[in-house]
N, C-alpha and C. Protein backbone atom coordinates (compact mmCIF):
# COMPACT_ATOMS: atom_id res chain seq x y z
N UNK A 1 161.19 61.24 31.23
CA UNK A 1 159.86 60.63 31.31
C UNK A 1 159.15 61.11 32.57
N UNK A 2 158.06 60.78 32.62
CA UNK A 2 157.74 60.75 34.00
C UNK A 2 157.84 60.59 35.28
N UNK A 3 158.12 61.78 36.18
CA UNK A 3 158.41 60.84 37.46
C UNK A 3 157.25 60.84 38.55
N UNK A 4 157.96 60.34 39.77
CA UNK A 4 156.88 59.47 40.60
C UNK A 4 156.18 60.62 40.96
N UNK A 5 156.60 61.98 41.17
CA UNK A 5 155.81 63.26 41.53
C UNK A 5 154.48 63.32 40.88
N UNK A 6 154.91 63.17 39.47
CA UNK A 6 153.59 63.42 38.32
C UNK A 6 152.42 62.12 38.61
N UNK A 7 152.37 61.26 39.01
CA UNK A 7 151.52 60.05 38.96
C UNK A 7 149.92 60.85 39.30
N UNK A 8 150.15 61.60 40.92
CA UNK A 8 148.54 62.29 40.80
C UNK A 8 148.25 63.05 39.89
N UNK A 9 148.80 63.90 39.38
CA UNK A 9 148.38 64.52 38.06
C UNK A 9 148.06 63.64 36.65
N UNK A 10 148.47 62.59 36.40
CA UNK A 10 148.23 61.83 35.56
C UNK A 10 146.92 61.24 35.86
N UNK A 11 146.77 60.50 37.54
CA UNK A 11 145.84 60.22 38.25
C UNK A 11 144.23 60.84 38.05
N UNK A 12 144.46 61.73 38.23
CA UNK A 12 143.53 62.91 38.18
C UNK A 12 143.49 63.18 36.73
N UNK A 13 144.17 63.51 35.65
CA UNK A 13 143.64 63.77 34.23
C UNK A 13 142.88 62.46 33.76
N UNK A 14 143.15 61.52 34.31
CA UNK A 14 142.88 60.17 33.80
C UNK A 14 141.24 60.27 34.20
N UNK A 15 140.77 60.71 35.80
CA UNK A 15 139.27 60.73 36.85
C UNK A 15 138.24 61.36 35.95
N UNK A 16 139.35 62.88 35.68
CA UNK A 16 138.54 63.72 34.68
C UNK A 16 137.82 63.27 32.88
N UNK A 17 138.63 62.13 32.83
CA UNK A 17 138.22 62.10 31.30
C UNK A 17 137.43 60.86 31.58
N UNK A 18 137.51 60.04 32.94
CA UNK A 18 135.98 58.78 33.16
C UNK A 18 134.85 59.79 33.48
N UNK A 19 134.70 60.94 34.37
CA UNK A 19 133.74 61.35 34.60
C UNK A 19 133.30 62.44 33.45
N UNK A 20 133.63 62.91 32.66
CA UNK A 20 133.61 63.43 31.55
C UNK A 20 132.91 62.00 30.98
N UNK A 21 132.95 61.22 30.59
CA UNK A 21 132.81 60.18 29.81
C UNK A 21 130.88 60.14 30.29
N UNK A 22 131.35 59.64 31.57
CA UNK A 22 129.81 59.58 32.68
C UNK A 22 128.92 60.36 32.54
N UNK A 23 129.23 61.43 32.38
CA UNK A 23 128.44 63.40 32.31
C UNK A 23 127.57 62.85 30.75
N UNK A 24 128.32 62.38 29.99
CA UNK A 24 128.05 62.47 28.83
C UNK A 24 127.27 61.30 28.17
N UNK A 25 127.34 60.21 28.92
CA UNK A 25 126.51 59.44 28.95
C UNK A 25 125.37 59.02 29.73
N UNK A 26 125.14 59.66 30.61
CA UNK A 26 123.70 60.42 31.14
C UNK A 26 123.06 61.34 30.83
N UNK A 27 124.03 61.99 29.93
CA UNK A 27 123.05 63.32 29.02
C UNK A 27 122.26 62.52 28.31
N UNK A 28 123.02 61.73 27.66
CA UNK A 28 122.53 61.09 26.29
C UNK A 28 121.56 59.82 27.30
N UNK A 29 121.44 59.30 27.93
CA UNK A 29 120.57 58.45 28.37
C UNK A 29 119.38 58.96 29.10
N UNK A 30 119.27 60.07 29.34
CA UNK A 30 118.28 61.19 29.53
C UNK A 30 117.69 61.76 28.45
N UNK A 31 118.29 62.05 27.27
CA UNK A 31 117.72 62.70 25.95
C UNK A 31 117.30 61.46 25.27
N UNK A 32 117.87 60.14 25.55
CA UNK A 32 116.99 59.02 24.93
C UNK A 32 115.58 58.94 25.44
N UNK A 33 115.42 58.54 26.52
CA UNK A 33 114.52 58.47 27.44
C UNK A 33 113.24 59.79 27.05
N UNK A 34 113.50 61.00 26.88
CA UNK A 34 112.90 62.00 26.79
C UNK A 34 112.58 62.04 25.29
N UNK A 35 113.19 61.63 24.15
CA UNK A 35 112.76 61.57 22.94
C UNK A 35 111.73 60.25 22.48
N UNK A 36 111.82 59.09 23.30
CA UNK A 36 111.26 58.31 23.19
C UNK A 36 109.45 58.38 23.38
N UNK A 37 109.81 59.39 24.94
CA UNK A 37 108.34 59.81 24.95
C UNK A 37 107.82 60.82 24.30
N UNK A 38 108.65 61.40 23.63
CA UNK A 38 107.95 62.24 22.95
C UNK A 38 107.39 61.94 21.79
N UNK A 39 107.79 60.73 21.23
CA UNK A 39 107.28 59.77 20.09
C UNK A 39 106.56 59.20 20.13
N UNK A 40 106.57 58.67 21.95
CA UNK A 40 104.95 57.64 21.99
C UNK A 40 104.08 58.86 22.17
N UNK A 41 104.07 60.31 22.74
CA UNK A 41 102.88 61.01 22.89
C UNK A 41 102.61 61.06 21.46
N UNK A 42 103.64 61.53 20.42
CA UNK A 42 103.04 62.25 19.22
C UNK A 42 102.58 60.76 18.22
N UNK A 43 102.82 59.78 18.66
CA UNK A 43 101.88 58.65 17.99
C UNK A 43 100.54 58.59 18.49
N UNK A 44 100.77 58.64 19.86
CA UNK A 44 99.35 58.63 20.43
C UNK A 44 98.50 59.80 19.57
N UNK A 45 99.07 60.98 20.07
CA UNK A 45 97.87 62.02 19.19
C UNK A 45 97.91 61.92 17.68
N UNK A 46 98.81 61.33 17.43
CA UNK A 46 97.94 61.04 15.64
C UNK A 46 96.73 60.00 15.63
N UNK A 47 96.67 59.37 16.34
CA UNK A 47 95.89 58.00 16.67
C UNK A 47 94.35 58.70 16.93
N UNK A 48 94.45 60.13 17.40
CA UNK A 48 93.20 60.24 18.04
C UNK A 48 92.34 61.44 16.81
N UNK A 49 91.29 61.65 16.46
CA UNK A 49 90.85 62.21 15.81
C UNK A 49 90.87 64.07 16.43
């Protein structure tokens, strides 16, 4: 099994897959944000003659 050597490496694969997680949920909370306005502009210009 594992021994006590391996713990930072486990440590660390473990950092990588929260900040992986993070990366990826600021993409996506940035591409929300940015699609949203792009819906209120393109409502707005249908609105306008």
């Amino acid at each position: 099994m594992a021994e006590v050597d391996d713990a930072p490496g486990i440590i660390l694969i473990g950092m990588v897959i929260i900040f992986g997680c993070m990366v990826v949920a600021v993409f996506a909370s940035i591409l929300q944000k940015l699609l949203k306005n792009a819906i209120d502009i393109k409502s707005e210009n249908d609105l306008t003659i």
